[in-house]
Protein backbone atom coordinates (compact mmCIF):
# COMPACT_ATOMS: atom_id res chain seq x y z
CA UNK A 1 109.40 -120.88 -44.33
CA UNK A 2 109.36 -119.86 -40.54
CA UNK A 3 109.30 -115.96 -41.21
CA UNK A 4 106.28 -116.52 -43.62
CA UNK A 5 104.26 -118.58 -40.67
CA UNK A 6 105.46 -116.09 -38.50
CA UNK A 7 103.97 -113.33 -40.86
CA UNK A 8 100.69 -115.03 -41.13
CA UNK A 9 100.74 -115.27 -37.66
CA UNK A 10 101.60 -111.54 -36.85
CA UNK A 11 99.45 -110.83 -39.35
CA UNK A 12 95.95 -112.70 -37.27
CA UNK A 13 96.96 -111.23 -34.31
CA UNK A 14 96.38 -107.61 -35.67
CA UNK A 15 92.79 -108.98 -36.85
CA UNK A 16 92.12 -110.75 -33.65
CA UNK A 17 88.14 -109.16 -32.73
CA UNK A 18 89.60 -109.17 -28.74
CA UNK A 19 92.71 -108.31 -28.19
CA UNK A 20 94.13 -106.88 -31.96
CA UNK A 21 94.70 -103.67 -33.16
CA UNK A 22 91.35 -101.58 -33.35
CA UNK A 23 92.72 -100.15 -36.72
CA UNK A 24 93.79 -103.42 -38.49
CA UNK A 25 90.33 -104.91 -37.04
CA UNK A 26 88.15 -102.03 -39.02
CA UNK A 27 89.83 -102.29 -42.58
CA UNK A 28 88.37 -104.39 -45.37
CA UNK A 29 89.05 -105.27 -48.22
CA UNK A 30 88.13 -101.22 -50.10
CA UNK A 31 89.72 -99.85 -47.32
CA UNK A 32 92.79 -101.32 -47.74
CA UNK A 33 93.33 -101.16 -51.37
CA UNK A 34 94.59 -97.47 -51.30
CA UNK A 35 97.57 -99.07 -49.40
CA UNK A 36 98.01 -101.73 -51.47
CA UNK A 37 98.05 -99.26 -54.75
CA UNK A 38 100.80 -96.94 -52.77
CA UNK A 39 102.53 -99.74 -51.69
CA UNK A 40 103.24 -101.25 -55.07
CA UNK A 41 104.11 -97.48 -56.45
CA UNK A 42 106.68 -97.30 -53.66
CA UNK A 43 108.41 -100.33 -54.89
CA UNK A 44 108.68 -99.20 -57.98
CA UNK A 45 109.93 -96.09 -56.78
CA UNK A 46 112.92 -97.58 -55.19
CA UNK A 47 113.82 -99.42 -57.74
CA UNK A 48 113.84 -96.23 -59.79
CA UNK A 49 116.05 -94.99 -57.54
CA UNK A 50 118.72 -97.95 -57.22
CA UNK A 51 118.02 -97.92 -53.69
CA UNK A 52 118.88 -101.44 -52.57
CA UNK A 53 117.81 -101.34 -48.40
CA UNK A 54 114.66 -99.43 -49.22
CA UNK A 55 113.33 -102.19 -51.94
CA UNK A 56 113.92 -104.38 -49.57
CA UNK A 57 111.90 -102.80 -47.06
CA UNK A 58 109.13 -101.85 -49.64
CA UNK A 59 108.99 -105.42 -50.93
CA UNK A 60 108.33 -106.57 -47.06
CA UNK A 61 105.16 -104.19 -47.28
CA UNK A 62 104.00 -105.10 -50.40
CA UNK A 63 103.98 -108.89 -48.81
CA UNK A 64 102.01 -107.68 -46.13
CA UNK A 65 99.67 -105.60 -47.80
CA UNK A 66 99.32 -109.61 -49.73
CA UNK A 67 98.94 -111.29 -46.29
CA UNK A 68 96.68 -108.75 -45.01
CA UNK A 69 94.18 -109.33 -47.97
CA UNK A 70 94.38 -113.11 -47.74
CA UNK A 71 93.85 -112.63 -43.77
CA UNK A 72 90.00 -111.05 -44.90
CA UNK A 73 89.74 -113.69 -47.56
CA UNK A 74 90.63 -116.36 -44.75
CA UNK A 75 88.01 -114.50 -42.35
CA UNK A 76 84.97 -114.71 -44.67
CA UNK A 77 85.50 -118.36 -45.31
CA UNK A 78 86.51 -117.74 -49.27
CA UNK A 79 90.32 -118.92 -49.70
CA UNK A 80 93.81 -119.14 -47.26
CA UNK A 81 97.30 -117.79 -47.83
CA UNK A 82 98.26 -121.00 -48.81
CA UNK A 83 95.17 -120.92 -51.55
CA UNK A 84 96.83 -117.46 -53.15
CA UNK A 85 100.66 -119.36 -53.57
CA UNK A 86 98.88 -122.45 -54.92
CA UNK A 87 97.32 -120.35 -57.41
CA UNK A 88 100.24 -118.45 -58.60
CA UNK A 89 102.33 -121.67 -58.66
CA UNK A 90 99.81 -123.21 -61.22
CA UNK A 91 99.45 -120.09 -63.53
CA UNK A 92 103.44 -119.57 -63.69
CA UNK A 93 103.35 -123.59 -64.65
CA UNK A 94 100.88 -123.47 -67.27
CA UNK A 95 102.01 -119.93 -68.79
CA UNK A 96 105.23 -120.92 -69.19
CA UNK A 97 105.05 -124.22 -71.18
CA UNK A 98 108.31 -123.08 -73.06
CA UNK A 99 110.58 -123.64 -69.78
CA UNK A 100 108.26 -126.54 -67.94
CA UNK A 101 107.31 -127.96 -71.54
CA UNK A 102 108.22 -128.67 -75.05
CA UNK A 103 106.72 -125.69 -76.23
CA UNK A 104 109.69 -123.35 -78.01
CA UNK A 105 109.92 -119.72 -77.57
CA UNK A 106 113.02 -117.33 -78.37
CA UNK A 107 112.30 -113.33 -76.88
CA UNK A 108 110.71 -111.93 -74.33
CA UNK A 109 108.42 -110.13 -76.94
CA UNK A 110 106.83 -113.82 -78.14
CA UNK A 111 106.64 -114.76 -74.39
CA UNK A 112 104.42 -111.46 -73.81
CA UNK A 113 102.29 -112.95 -76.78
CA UNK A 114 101.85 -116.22 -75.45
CA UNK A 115 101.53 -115.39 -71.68
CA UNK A 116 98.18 -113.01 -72.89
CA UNK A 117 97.14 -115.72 -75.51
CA UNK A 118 97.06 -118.42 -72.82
CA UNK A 119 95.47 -115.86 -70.46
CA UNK A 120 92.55 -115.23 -73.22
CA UNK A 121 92.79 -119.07 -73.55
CA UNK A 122 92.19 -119.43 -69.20
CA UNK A 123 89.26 -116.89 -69.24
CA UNK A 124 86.85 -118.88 -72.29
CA UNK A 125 87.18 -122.06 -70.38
CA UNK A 126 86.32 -119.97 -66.96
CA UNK A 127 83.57 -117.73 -68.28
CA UNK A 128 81.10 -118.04 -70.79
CA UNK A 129 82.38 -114.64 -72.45
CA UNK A 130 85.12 -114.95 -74.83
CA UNK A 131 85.76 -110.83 -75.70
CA UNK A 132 89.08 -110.66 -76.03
CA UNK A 133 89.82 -106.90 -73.87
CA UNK A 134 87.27 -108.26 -71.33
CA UNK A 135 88.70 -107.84 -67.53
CA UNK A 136 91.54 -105.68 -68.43
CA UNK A 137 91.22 -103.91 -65.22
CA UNK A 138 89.82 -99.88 -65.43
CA UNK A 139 91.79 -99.21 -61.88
CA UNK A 140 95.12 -99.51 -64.66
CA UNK A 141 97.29 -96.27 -64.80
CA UNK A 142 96.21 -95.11 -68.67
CA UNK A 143 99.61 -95.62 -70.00
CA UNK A 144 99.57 -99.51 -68.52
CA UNK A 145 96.20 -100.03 -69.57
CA UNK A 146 96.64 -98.67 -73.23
CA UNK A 147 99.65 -101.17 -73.34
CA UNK A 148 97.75 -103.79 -72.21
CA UNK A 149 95.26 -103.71 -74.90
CA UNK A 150 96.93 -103.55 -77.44
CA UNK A 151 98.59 -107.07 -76.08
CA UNK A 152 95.67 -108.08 -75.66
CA UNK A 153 94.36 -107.40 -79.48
CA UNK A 154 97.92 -108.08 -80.93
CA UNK A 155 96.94 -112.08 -79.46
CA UNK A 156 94.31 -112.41 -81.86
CA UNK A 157 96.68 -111.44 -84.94
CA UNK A 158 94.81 -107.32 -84.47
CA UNK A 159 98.77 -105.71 -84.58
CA UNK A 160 101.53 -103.65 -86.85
CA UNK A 161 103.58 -105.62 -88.56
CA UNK A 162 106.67 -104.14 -88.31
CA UNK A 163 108.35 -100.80 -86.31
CA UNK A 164 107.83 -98.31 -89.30
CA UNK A 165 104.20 -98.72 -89.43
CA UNK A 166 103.72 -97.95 -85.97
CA UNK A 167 105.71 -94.47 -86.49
CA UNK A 168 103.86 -93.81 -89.33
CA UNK A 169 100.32 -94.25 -87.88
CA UNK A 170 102.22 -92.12 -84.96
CA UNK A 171 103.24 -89.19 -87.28
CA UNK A 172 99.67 -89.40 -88.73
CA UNK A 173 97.87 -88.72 -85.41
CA UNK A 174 100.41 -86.35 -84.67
CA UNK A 175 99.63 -84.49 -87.63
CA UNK A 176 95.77 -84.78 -86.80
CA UNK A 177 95.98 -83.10 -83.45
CA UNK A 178 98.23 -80.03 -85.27
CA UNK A 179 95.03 -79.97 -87.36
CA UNK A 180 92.57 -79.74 -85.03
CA UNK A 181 94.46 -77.22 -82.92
CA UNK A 182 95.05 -75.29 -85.99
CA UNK A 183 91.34 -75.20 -86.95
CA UNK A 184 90.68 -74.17 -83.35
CA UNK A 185 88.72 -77.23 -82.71
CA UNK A 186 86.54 -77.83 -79.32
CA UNK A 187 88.01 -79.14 -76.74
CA UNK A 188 86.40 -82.73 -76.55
CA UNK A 189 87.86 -82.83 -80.21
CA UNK A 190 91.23 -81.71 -79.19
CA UNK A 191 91.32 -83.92 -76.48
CA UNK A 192 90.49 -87.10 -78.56
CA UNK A 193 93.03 -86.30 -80.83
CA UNK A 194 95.49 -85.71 -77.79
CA UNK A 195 94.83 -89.44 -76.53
CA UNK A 196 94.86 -90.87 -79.61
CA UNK A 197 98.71 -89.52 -79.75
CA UNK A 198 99.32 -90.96 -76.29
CA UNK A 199 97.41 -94.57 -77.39
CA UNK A 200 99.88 -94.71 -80.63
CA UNK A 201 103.38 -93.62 -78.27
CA UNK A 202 102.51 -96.68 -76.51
CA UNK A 203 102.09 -98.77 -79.19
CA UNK A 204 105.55 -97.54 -79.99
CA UNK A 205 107.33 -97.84 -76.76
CA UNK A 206 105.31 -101.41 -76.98
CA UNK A 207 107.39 -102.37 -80.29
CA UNK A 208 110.43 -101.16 -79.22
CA UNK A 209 110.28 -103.49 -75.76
CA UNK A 210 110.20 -100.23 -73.51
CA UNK A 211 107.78 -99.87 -70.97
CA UNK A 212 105.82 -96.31 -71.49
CA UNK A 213 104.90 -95.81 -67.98
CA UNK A 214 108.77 -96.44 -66.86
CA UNK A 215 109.69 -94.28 -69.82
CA UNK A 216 107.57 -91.13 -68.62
CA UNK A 217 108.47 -91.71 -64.87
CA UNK A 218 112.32 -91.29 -65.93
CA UNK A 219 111.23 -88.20 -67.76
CA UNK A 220 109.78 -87.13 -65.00
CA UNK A 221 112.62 -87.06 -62.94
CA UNK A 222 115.12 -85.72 -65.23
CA UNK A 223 112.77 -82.96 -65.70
CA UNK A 224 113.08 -82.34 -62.10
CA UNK A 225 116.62 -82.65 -61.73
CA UNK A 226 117.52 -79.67 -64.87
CA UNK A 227 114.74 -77.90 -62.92
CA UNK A 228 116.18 -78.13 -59.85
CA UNK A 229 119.86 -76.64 -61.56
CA UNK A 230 117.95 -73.42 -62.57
CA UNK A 231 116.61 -72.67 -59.11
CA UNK A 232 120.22 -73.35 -57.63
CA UNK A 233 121.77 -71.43 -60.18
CA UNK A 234 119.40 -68.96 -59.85
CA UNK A 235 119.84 -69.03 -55.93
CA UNK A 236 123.43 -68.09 -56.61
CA UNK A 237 122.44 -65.00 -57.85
CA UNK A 238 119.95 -64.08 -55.39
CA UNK A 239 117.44 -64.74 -57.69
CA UNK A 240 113.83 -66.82 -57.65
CA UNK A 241 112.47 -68.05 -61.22
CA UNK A 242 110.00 -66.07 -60.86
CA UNK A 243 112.81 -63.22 -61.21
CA UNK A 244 114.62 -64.67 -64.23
CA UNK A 245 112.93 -64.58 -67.86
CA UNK A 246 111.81 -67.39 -70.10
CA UNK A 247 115.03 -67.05 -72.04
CA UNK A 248 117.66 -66.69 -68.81
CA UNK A 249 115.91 -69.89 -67.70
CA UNK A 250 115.96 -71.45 -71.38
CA UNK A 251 119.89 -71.29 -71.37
CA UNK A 252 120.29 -72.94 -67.82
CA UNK A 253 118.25 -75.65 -69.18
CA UNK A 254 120.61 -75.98 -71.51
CA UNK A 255 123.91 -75.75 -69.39
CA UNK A 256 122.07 -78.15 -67.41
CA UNK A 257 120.97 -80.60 -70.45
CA UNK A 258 124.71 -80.24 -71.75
CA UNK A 259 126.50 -81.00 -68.31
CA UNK A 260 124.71 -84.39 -68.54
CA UNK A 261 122.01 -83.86 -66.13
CA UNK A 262 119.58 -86.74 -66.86
């Protein structure tokens, strides 16, 4: 495509040692990653927000921040642009035998399964390490990363059986943490329990095909929103929360919750 070439072109320019941009010319690859990170988040973020012209425009940055990264790669001798799409083209081929094969597969929750078994399956033939949770990445947000372990281990047959088991074993930690709080346990103790909670509401929102970290970002902003109706309601009064008791606050939550606020 002519606005890709014309990207890649854009794109050397701003690198050029001479005559490019003395700020695009000092990144590398650490320096850049930051970007890359906020980048991605603010893609997300529009599409949280159903906001159609700004994913657009956030989807154009991600690409660059893509371009920019193969532009180093290109620089140091190690791959092209071209390198990175013929790489993604081959994965998408070979992890999805069930639509460019013969191989059959019915729900998106047995295509999960197969796409991380045939991943497992890529990294023994490329490394001579064969750990099933090795190089699922650290940099992960903890929600992601919990989820993607326990893909990872469900490959290997290491997974609930059904939905009710997975409440259960959630109930049970649930209970453990009341226990340790109750006996006034340390904090590292408290704080194990606390994840292990987290770890097993994961596993949940894993079985029931939600995505945890979408789940607590819509949370989030609900939260906001019924906060936001007690400090306008409050306003209306004259009032700060800081002026207004737990229990004046309480019931505007409520109006708020009721009123449909989400």
């Amino acid at each position: 495509m002519e606005s890709i070439v014309k990207l890649l072109e854009i794109m050397s320019l701003l690198r050029d040692p001479e005559t490019g941009c003395p700020w695009d010319r000092e990144q590398d690859f650490k320096s850049i990653a930051p970007f890359t990170l906020e980048e991605a988040y603010e893609v997300v973020d529009a599409i949280d927000r159903n906001d159609k012209e700004e994913l657009r425009s956030e989807l154009g940055d991600l690409l660059f921040q893509v371009v920019y990264h193969a532009q180093m790669a290109r620089e140091k001798g190690w791959f092209e642009f071209n390198d990175v799409v013929e790489t993604i083209n081959n994965k998408l081929l070979e992890r999805h035998p069930h639509v460019f094969g013969n191989e059959k597969i019915t729900n998106a929750r047995e295509q999960s399964h197969v796409w991380e078994k045939n991943k497992l399956l890529e990294r023994r033939l490329e490394k001579e390490s064969s750990a099933v949770l090795d190089d699922v990445s650290l940099n992960l947000p903890a929600l992601a990363r919990a989820r993607k372990l326990q893909l990872r281990a469900a490959t290997v047959g290491f997974d609930w059986r059904d939905l009710q088991d997975v409440q259960t074993k959630l109930v049970e930690e649930i209970q453990e943490l009341t226990a340790a709080i109750t006996d006034d346990a340390n904090k590292v103790k408290i704080e194990e329990e606390l994840g292990d909670v987290l770890f097993s509401c994961v596993n949940l929102s894993r079985h029931l095909g939600i995505d945890a970290e979408s789940a607590l970002r819509k949370a989030n902003i609900k939260f906001e929103k019924r906060f936001h109706y007690i400090e306008r309601e409050l306003a209306r009064q004259n009032r700060s929360p800081e002026q207004a008791s737990l229990e004046e606050m309480d019931t505007l939550w409520q109006e708020a919750k009721n009123s449909g606020i989400n």
